[in-house]
Protein backbone atom coordinates (compact mmCIF):
# COMPACT_ATOMS: atom_id res chain seq x y z
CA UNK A 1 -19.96 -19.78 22.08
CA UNK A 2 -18.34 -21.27 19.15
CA UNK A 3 -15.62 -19.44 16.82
CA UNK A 4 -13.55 -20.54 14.37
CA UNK A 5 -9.79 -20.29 15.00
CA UNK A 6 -6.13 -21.33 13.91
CA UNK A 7 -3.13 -22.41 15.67
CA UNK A 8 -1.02 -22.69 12.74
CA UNK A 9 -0.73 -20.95 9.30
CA UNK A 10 -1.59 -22.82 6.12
CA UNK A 11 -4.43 -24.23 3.98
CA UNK A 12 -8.92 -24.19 5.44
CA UNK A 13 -7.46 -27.66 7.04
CA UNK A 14 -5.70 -25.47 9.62
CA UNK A 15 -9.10 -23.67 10.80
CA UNK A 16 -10.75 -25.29 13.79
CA UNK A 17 -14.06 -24.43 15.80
CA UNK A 18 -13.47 -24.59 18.99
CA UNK A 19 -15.90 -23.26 22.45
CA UNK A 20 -14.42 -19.66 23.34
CA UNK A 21 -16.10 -16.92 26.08
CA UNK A 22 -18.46 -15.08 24.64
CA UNK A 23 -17.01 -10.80 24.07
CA UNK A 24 -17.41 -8.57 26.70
CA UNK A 25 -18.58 -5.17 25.69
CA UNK A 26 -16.80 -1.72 26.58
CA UNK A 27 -18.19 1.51 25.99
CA UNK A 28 -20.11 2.08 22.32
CA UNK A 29 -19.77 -1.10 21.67
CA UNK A 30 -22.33 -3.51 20.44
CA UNK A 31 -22.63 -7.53 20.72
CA UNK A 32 -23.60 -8.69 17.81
CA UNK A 33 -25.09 -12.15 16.76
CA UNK A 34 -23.53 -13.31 13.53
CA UNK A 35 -25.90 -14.49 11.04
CA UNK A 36 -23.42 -14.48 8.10
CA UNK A 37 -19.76 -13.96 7.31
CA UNK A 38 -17.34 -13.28 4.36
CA UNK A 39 -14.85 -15.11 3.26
CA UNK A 40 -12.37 -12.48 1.32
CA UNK A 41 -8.56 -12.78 -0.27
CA UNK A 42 -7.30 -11.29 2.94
CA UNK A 43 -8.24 -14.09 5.03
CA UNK A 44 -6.79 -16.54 2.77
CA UNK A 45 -3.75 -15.08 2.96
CA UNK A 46 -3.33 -14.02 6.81
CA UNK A 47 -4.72 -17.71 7.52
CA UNK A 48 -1.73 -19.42 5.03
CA UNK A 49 0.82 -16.58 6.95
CA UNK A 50 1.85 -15.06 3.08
CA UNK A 51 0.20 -11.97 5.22
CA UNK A 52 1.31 -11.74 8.70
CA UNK A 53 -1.75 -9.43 9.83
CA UNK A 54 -2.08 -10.28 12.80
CA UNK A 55 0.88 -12.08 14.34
CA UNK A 56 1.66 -15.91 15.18
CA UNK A 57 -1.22 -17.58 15.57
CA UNK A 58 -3.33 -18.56 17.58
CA UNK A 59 -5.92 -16.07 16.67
CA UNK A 60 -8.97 -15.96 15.07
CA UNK A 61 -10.32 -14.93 12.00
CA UNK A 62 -12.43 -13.52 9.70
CA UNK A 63 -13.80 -9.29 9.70
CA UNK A 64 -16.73 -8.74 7.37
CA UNK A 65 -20.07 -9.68 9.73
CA UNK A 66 -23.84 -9.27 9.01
CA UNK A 67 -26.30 -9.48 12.21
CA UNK A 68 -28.46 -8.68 14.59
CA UNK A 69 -27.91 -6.61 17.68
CA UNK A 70 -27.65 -8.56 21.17
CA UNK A 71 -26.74 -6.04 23.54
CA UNK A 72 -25.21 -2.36 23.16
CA UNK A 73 -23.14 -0.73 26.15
CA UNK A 74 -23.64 2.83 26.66
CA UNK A 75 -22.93 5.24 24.07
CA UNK A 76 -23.65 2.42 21.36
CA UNK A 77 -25.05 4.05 18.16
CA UNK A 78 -27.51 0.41 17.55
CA UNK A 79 -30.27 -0.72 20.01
CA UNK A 80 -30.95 -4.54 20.91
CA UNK A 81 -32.72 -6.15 17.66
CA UNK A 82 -31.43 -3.72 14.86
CA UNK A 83 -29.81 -5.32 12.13
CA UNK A 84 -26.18 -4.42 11.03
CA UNK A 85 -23.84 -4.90 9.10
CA UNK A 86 -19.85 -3.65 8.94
CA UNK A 87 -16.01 -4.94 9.00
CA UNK A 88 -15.32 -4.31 12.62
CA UNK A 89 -11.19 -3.74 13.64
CA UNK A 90 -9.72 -4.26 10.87
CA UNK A 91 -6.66 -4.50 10.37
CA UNK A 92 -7.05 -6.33 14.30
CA UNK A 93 -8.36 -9.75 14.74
CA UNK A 94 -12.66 -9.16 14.65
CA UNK A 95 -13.37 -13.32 15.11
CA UNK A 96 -15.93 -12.50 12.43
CA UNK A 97 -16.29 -16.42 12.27
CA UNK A 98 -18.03 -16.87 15.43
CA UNK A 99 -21.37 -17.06 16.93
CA UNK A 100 -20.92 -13.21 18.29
CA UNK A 101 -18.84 -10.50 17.47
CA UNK A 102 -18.19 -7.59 20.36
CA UNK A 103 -17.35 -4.49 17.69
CA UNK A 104 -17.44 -0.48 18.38
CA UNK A 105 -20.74 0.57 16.80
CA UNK A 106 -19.20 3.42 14.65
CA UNK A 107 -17.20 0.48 12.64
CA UNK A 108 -21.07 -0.82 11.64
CA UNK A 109 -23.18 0.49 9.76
CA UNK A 110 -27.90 -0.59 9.50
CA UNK A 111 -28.34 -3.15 7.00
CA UNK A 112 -30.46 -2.36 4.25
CA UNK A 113 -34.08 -3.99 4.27
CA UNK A 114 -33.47 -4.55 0.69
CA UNK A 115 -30.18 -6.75 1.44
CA UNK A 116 -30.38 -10.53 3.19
CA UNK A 117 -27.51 -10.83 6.43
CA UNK A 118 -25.32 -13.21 3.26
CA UNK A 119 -25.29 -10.24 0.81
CA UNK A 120 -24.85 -7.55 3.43
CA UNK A 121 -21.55 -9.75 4.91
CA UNK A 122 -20.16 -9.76 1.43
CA UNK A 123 -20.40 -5.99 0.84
CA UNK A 124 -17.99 -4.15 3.47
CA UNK A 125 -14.62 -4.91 2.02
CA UNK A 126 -16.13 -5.03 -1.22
CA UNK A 127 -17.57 -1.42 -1.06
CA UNK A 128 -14.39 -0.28 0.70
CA UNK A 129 -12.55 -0.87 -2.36
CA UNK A 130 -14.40 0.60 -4.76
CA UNK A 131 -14.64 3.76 -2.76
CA UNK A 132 -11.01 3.72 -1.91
CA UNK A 133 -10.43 3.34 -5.84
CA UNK A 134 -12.96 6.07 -7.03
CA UNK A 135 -12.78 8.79 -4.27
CA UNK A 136 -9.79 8.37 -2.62
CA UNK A 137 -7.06 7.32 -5.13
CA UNK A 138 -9.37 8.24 -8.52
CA UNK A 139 -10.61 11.55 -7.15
CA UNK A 140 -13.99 11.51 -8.37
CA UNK A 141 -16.29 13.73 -6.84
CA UNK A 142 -20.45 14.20 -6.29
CA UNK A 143 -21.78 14.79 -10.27
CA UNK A 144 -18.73 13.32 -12.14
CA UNK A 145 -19.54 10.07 -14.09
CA UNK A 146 -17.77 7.16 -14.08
CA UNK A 147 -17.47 4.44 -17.42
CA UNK A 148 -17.99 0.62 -15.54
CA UNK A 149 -18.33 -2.27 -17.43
CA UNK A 150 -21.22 -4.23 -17.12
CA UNK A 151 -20.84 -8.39 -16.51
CA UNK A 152 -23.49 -11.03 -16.69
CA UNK A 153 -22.13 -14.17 -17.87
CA UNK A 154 -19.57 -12.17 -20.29
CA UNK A 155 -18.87 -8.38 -20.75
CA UNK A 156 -21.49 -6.80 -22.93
CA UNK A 157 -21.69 -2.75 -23.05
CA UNK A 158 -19.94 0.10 -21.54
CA UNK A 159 -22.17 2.63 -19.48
CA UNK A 160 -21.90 5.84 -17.59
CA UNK A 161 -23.14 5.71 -14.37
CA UNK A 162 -23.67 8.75 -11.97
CA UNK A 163 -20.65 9.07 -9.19
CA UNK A 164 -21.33 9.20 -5.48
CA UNK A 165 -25.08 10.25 -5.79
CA UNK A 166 -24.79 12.41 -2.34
CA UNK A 167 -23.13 9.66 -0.12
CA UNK A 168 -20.21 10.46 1.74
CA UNK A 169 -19.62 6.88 2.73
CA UNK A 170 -19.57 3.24 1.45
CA UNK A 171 -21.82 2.66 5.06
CA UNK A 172 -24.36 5.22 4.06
CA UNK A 173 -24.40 3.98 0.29
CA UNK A 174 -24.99 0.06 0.81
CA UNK A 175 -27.69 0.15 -1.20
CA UNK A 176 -26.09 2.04 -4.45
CA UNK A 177 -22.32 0.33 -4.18
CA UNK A 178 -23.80 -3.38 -3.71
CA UNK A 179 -23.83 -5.56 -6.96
CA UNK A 180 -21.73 -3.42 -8.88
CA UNK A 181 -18.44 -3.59 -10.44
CA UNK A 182 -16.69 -0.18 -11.13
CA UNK A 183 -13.64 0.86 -13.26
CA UNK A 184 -12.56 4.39 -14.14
């Protein structure tokens, strides 16, 4: 299979594809064939080594991944053909930028029908974030509101929006967290 890997810190020009085996699976894991990635400011920085992540190189790189189910060892949560989505071993090298991805199923979550495999790929660091920011370090609970600003070519009203409408997860909320930008 092909993946895309560096042998050197620095600038895209340092990011090869090259022909690597294809992941084995261990228990509850899934394979999973890679129909989009994400590119986020992490990988920019662990590729030009101003964030040592994950060591010398050679490695490769990239973690947020939307697909479609290959194979599932036993105990897997996914069955062949479902489509997922999810930022598998992170902060550990995933090789997001490949043709598969071998990831533990509980690190994936189903992709929304109402998302395409390039929107879903964008949303797991993304919707990490803003949870981190609004549950964990903000504090805000199920029923509390939260003031976002709104952006569509420049910022143009304030408005409440409901908090964590029942999820308990940014997996389980895809839907609600995707296309939004929140600030408390």
């Amino acid at each position: 299979m092909r993946a895309v890997i560096q042998k050197a810190f620095g600038g895209p020009e340092v990011l090869e594809v090259a022909e690597v085996e294809r992941p084995k699976l261990r228990g509850g894991e899934v394979l999973v064939r890679v129909r989009a990635s994400a590119v986020n400011p992490v990988d920019v920085a662990v590729r030009s080594g101003a964030f040592p992540l994950l060591g010398e190189p050679p490695f490769g790189v990239g973690w947020d991944v939307s697909g479609v189910v290959e194979e599932a060892a036993p105990g897997a949560r996914y069955r062949v053909g479902e489509e997922v989505y999810g930022m598998p071993f992170f902060p550990r090298a995933a090789t997001g930028y490949a043709e598969y991805v071998a990831a533990p199923s509980r690190q994936l979550a189903r992709k929304p029908a109402t998302l395409d495999h390039v929107r879903a790929a964008a949303l797991p660091l993304a919707a990490l974030t803003a949870w981190q920011g609004l549950v964990d370090l903000a504090g805000v609970t199920k029923g509390q509101r939260v003031l976002r600003r709104r952006r569509r070519g420049r910022w143009r009203r304030w408005r409440a929006v409901r908090a964590c409408p029942g999820r308990r997860s940014p997996a389980g909320s895809a839907r609600w967290w995707a296309s939004r930008r929140w600030r408390t």
